[in-house]
C-alpha atoms as a PDB file:
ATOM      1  CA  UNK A   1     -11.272   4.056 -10.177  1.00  0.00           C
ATOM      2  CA  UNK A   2     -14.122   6.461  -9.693  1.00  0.00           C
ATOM      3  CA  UNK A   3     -13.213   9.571  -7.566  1.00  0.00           C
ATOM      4  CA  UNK A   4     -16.025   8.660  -4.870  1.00  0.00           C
ATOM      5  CA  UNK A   5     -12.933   6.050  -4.573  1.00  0.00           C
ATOM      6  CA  UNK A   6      -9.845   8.008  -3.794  1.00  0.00           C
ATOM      7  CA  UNK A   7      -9.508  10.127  -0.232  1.00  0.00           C
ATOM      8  CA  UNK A   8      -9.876  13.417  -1.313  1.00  0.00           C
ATOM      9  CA  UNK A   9      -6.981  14.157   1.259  1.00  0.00           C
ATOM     10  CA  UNK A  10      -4.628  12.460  -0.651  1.00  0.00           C
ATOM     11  CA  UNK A  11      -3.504  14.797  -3.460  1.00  0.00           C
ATOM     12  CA  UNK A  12      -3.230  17.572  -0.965  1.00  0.00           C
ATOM     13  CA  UNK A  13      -1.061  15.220   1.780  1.00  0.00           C
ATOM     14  CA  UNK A  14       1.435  13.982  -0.773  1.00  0.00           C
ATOM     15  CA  UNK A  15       2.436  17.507  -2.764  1.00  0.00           C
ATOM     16  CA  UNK A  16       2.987  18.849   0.883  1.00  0.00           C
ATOM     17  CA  UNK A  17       5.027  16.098   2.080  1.00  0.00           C
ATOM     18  CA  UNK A  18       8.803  15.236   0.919  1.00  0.00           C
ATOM     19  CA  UNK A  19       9.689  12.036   2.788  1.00  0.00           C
ATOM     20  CA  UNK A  20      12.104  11.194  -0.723  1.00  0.00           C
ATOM     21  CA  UNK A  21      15.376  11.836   2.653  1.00  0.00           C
ATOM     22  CA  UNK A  22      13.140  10.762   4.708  1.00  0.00           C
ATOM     23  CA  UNK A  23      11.591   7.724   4.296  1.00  0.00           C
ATOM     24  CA  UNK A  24       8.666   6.153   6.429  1.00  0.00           C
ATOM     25  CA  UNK A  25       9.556   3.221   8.682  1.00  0.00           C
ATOM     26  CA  UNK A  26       7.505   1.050   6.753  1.00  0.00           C
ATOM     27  CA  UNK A  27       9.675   1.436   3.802  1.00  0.00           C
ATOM     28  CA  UNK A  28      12.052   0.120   5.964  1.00  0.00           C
ATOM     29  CA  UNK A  29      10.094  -2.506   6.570  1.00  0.00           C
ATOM     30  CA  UNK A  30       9.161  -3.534   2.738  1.00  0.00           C
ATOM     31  CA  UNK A  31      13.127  -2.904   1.931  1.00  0.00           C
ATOM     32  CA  UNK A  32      14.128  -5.201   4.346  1.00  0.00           C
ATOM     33  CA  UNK A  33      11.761  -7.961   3.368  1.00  0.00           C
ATOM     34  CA  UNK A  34      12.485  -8.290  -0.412  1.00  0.00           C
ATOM     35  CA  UNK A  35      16.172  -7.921   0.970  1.00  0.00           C
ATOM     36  CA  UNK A  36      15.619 -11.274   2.717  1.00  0.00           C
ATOM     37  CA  UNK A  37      14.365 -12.718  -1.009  1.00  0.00           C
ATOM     38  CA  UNK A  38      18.013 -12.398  -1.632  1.00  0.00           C
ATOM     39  CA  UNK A  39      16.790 -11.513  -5.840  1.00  0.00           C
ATOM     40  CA  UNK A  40      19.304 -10.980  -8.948  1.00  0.00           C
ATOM     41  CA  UNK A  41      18.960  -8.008 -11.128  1.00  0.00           C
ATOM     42  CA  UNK A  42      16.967  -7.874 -13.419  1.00  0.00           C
ATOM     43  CA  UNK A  43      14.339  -7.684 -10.786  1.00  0.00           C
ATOM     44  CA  UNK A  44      10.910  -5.570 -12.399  1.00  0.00           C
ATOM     45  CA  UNK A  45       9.125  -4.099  -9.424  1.00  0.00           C
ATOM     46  CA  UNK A  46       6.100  -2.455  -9.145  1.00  0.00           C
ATOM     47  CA  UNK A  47       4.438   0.615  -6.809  1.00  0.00           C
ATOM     48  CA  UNK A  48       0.773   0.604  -7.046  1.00  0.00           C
ATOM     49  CA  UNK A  49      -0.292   3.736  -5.855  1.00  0.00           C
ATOM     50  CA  UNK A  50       2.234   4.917  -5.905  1.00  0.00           C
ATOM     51  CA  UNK A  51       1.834   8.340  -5.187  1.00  0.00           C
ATOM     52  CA  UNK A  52       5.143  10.885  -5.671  1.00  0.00           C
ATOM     53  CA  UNK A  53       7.025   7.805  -5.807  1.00  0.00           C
ATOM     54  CA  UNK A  54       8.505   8.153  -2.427  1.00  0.00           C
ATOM     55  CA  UNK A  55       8.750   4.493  -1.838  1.00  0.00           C
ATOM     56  CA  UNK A  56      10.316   3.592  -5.276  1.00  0.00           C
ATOM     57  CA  UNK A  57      13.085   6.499  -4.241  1.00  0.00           C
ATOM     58  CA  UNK A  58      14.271   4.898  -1.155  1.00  0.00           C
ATOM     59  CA  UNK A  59      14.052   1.432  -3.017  1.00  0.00           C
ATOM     60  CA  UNK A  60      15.948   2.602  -5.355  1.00  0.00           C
ATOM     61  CA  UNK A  61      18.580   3.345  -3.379  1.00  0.00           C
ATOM     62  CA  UNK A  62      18.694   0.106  -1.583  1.00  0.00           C
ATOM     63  CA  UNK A  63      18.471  -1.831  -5.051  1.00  0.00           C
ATOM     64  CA  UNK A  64      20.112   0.092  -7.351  1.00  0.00           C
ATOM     65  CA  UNK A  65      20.038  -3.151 -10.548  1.00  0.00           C
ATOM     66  CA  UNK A  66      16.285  -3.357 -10.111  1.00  0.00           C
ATOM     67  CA  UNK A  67      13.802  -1.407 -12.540  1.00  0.00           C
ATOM     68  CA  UNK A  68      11.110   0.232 -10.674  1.00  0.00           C
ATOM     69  CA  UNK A  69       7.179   1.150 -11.873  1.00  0.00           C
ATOM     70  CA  UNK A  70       4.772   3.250 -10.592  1.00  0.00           C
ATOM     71  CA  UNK A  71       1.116   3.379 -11.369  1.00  0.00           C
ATOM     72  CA  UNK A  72      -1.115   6.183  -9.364  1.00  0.00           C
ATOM     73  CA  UNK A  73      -4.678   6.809 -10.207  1.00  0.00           C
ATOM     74  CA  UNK A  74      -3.808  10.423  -9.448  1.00  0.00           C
ATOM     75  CA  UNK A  75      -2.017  12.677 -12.430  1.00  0.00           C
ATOM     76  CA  UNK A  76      -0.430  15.423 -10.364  1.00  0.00           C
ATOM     77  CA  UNK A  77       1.315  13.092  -8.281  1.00  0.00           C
ATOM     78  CA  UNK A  78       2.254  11.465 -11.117  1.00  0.00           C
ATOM     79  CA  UNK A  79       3.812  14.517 -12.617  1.00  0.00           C
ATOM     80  CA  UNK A  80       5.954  14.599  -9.361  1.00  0.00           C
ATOM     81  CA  UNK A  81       7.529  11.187  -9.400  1.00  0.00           C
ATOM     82  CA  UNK A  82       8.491  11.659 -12.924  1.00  0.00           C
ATOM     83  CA  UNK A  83      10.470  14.775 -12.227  1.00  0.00           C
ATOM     84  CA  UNK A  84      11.849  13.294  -9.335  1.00  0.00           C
ATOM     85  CA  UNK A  85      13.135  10.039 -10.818  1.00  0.00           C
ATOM     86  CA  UNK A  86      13.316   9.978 -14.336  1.00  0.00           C
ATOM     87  CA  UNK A  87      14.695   6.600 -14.070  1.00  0.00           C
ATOM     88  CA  UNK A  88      11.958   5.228 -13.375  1.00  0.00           C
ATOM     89  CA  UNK A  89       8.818   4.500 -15.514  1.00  0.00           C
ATOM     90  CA  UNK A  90       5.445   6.464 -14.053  1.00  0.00           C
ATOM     91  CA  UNK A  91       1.859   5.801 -15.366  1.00  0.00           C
ATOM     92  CA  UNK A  92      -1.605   6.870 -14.890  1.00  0.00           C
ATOM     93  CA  UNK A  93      -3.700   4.348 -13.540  1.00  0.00           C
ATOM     94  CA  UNK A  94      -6.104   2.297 -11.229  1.00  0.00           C
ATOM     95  CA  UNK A  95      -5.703  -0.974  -9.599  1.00  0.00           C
ATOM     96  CA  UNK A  96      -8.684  -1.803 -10.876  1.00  0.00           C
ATOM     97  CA  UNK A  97      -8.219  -1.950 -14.608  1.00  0.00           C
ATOM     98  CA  UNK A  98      -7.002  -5.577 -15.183  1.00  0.00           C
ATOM     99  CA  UNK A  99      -5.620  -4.656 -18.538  1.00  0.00           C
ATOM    100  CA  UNK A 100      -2.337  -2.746 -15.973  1.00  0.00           C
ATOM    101  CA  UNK A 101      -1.760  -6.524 -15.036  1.00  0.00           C
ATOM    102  CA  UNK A 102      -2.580  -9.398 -17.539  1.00  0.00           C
ATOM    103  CA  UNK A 103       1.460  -9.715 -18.602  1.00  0.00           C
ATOM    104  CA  UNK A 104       2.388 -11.076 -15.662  1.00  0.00           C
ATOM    105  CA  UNK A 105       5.301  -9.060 -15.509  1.00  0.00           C
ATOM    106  CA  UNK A 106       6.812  -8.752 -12.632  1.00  0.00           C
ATOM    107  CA  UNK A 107       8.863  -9.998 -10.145  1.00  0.00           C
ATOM    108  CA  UNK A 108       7.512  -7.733  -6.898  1.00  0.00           C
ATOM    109  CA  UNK A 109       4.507  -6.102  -6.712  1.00  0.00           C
ATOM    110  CA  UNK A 110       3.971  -3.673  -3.753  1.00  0.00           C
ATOM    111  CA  UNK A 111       0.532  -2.171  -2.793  1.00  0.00           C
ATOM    112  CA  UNK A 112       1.347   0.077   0.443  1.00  0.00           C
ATOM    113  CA  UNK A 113      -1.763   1.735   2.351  1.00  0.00           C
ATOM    114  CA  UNK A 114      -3.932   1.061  -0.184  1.00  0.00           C
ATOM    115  CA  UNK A 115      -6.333  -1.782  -0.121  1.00  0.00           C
ATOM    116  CA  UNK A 116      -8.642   0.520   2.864  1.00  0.00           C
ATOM    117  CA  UNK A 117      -9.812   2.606  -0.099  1.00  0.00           C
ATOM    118  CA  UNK A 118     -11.752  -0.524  -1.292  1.00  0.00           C
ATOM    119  CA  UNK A 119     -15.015  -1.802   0.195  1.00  0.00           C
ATOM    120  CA  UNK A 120     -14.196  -5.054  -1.593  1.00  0.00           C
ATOM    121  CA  UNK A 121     -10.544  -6.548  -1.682  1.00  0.00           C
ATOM    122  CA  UNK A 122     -11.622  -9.206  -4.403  1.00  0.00           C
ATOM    123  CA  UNK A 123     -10.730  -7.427  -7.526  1.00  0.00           C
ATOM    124  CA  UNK A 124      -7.400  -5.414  -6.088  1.00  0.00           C
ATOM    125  CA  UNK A 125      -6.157  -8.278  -4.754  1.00  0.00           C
ATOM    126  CA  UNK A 126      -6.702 -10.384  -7.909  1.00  0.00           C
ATOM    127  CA  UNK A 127      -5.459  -7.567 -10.376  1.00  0.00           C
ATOM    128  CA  UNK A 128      -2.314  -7.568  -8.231  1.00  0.00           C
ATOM    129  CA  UNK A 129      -1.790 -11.494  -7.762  1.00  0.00           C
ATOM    130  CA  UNK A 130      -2.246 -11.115 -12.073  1.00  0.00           C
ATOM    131  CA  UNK A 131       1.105  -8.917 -12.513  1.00  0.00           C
ATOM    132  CA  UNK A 132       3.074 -11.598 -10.514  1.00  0.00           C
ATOM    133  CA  UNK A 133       5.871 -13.584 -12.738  1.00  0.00           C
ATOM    134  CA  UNK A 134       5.913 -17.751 -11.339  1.00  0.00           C
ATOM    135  CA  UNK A 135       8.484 -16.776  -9.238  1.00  0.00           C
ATOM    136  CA  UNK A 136       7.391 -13.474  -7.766  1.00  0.00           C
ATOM    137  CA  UNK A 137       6.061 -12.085  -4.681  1.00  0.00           C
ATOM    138  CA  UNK A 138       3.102  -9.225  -3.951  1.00  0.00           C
ATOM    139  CA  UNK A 139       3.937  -7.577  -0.817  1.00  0.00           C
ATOM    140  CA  UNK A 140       0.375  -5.996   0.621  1.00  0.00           C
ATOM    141  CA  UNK A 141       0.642  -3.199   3.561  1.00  0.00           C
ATOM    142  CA  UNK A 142      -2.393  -1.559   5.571  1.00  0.00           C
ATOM    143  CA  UNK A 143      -4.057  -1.844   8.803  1.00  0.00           C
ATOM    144  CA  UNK A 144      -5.626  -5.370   9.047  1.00  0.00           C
ATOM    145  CA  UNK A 145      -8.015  -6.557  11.722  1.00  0.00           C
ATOM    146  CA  UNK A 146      -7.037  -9.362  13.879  1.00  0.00           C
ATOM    147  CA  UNK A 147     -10.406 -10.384  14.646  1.00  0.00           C
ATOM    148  CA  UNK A 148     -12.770 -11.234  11.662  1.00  0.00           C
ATOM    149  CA  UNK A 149     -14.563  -8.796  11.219  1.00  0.00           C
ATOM    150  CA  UNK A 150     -14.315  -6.472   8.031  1.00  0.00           C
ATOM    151  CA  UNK A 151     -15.059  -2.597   8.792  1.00  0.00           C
ATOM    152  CA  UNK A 152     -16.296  -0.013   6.269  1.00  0.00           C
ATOM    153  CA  UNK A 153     -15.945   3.843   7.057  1.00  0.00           C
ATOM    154  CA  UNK A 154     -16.877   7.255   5.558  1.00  0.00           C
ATOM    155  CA  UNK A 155     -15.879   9.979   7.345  1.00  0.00           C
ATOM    156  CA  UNK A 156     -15.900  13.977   7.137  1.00  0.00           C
ATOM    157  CA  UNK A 157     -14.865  16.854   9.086  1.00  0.00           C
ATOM    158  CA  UNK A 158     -17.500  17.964  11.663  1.00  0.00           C
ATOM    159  CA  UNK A 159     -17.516  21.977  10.852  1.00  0.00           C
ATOM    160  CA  UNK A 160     -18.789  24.395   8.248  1.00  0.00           C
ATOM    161  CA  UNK A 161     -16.790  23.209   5.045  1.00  0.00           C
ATOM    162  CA  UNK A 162     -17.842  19.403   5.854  1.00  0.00           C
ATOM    163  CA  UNK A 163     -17.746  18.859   2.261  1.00  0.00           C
ATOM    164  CA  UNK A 164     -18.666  14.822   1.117  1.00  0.00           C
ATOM    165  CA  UNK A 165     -18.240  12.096   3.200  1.00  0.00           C
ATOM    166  CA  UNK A 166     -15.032  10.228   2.321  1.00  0.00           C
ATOM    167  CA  UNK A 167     -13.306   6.795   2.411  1.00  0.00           C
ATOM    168  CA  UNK A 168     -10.025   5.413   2.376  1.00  0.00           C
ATOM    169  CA  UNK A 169      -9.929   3.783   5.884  1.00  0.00           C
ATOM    170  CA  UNK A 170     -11.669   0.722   5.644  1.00  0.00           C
ATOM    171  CA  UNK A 171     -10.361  -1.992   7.592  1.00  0.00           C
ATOM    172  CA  UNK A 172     -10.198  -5.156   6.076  1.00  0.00           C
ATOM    173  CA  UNK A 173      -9.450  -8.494   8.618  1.00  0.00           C
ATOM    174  CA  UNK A 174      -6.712 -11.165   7.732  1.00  0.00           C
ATOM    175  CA  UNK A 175      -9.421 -14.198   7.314  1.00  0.00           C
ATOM    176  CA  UNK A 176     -10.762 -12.142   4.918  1.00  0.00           C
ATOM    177  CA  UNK A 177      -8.028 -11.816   2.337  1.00  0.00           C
ATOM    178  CA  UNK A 178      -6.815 -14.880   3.790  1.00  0.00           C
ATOM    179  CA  UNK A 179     -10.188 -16.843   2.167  1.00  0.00           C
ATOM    180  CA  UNK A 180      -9.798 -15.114  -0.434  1.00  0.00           C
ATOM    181  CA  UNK A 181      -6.049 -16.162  -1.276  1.00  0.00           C
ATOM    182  CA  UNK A 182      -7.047 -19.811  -0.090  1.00  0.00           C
ATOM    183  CA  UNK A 183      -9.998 -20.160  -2.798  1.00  0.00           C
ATOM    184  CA  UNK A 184      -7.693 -18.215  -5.896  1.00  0.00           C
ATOM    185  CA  UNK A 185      -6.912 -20.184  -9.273  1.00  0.00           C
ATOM    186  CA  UNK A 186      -3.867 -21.008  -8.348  1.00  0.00           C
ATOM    187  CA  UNK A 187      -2.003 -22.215  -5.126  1.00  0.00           C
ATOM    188  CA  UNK A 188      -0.283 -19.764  -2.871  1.00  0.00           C
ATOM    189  CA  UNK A 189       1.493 -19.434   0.297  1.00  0.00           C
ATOM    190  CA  UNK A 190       1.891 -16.184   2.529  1.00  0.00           C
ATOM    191  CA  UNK A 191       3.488 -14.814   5.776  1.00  0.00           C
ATOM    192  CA  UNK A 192       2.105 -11.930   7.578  1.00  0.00           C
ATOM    193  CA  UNK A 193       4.908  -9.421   8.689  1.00  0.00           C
ATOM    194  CA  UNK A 194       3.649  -7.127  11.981  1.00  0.00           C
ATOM    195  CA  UNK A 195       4.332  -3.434  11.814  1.00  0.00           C
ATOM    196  CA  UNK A 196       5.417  -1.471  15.190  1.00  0.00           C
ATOM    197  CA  UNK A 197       6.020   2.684  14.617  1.00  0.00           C
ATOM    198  CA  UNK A 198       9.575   2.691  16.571  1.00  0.00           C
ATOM    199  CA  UNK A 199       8.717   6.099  17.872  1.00  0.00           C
ATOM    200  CA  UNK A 200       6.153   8.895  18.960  1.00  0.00           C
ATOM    201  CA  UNK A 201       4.002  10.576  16.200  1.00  0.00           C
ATOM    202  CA  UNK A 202       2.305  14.287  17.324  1.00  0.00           C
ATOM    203  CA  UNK A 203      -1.012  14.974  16.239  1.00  0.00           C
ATOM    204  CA  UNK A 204      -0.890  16.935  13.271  1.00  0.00           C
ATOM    205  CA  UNK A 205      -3.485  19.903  12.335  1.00  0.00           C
ATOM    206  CA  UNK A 206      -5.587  17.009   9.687  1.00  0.00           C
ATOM    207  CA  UNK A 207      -7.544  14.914  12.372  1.00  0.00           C
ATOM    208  CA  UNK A 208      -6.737  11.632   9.662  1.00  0.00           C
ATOM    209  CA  UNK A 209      -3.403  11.983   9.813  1.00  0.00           C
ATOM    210  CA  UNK A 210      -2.210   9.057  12.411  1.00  0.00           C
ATOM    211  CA  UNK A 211      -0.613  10.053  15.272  1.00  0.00           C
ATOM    212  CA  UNK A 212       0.335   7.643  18.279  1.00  0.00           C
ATOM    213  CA  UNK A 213      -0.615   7.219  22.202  1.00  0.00           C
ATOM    214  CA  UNK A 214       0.626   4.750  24.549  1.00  0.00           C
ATOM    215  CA  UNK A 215      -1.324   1.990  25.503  1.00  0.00           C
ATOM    216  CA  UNK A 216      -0.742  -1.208  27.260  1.00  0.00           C
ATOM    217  CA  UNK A 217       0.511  -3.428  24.416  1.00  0.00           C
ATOM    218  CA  UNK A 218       1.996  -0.412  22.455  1.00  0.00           C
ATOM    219  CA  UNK A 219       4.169   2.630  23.500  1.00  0.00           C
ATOM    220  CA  UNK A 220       3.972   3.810  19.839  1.00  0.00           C
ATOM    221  CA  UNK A 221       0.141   2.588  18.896  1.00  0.00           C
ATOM    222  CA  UNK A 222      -1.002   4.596  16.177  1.00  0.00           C
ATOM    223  CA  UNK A 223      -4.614   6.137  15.923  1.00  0.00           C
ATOM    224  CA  UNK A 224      -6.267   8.609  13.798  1.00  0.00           C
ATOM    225  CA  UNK A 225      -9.294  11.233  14.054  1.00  0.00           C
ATOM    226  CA  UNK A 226     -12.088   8.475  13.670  1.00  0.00           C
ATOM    227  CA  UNK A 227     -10.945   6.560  16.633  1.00  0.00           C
ATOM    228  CA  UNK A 228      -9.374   3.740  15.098  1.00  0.00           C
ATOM    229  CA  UNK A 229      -6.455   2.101  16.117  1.00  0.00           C
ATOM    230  CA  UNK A 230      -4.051   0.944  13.303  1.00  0.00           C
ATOM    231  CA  UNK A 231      -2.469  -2.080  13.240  1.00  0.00           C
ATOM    232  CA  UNK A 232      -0.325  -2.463  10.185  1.00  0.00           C
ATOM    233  CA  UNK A 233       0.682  -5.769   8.658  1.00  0.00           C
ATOM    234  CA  UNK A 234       2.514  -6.658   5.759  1.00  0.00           C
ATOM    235  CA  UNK A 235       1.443  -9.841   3.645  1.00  0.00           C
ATOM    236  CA  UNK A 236       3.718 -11.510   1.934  1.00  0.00           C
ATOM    237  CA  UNK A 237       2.082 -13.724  -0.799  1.00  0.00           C
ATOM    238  CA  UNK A 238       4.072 -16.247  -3.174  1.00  0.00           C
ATOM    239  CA  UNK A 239       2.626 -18.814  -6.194  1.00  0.00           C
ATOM    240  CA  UNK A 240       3.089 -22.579  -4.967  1.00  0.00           C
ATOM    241  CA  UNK A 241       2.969 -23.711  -8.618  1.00  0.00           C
ATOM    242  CA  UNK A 242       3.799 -22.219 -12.011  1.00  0.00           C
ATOM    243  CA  UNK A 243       1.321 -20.484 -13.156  1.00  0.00           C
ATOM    244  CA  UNK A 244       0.278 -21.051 -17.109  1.00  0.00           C
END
């Protein structure tokens, strides 16, 4: 991954942050789905981008047999994790490199509020269906568009240290990754999984940090500093078939 391809906010956002007592509701979310799978130890699961490792913490302590992985493209954050849980195993690395993948080697795979980095989902998505065992399941989380239409953004801040244009919220639509999953190698079946923020969000002093306002449909509808609304969904994608 080039670094025209990560948000420059990111490195910044996750040293700041400790969320390891206080995990985001959409951990809940992702806990309580592979929950539902009902899995055996040994279960191998992996965190791409995985940032501090925040997610694989609060895993962790909801599945304490499984062994966890986490691959960011970002070193620092890296360095983090690996303090944090030394349990755990902590890499270097991009979703892109296929070479992370070609073992097929594990039983979850989770990619959380990542995919909107990417302009096109092709390559992620197949480097991630790649790391799957027969039997496992890749667990995909990000604002998705309803309506088919795909949406690309670069944005900046609007005052003397503008600074690059940068990306990380492109909005990708469920047809979209849903074609894509219907025309892959291999049969698959999937389930998407809607995500609601159970309570209020303030604004925060970064204008791309979500917040949430109260609309019609929503009480608790997140929005960030570009004007879009978020609507997170969770895909949950399975092989049909064993895969050779």
């Amino acid at each position: 991954m080039s670094t025209e391809d990560v948000r420059l906010a990111d490195e910044a956002i996750y040293l700041d942050e400790d969320r390891y007592q206080k995990p985001k509701e959409v951990f809940r979310l992702l806990g309580d789905m592979i929950e539902s799978e009902a899995r055996n130890a040994p279960c191998r699961v992996l965190d791409i981008g995985c940032a501090t490792g925040e997610l694989i913490y609060y895993l962790s302590t909801r599945f304490p047999t499984f062994e966890f992985v986490g691959i960011d493209v970002v070193e620092t954050l890296i360095d983090r994790a690996r303090r944090q849980m030394p349990e755990a195993t902590f890499m270097a690395g991009s979703i892109l490199d296929e070479t992370l993948f070609t073992e097929r080697a594990y039983d979850i795979v989770i990619c959380n509020g990542v995919l909107g980095i990417f302009d096109d989902i092709d390559i992620p998505v197949g480097n991630l269906l790649s790391g799957l065992r027969d039997t496992g399941t890749l667990y995909i989380s990000n604002p998705f568009n309803d309506n088919p239409i795909d949406v690309r953004t670069l944005y900046r801040p609007s005052d003397d240290n503008a600074g690059p244009w940068q990306r990380g919220w492109n909005i990708h639509s469920k047809s979209t990754l849903e074609r894509f999953l219907e025309a892959h190698q291999h049969k698959l079946s999937w389930k998407w999984e809607p995500f609601k923020m159970p309570y209020a969000l303030e604004k925060k002093k970064d204008p791309m940090r979500a917040w949430t306002i109260s609309t019609e449909k929503d009480p608790h509808q997140r929005i960030n500093g570009a004007c879009q609304l978020l609507k997170v969904s969770t895909i949950q994608i399975r092989f049909d078939e064993i895969v050779s």
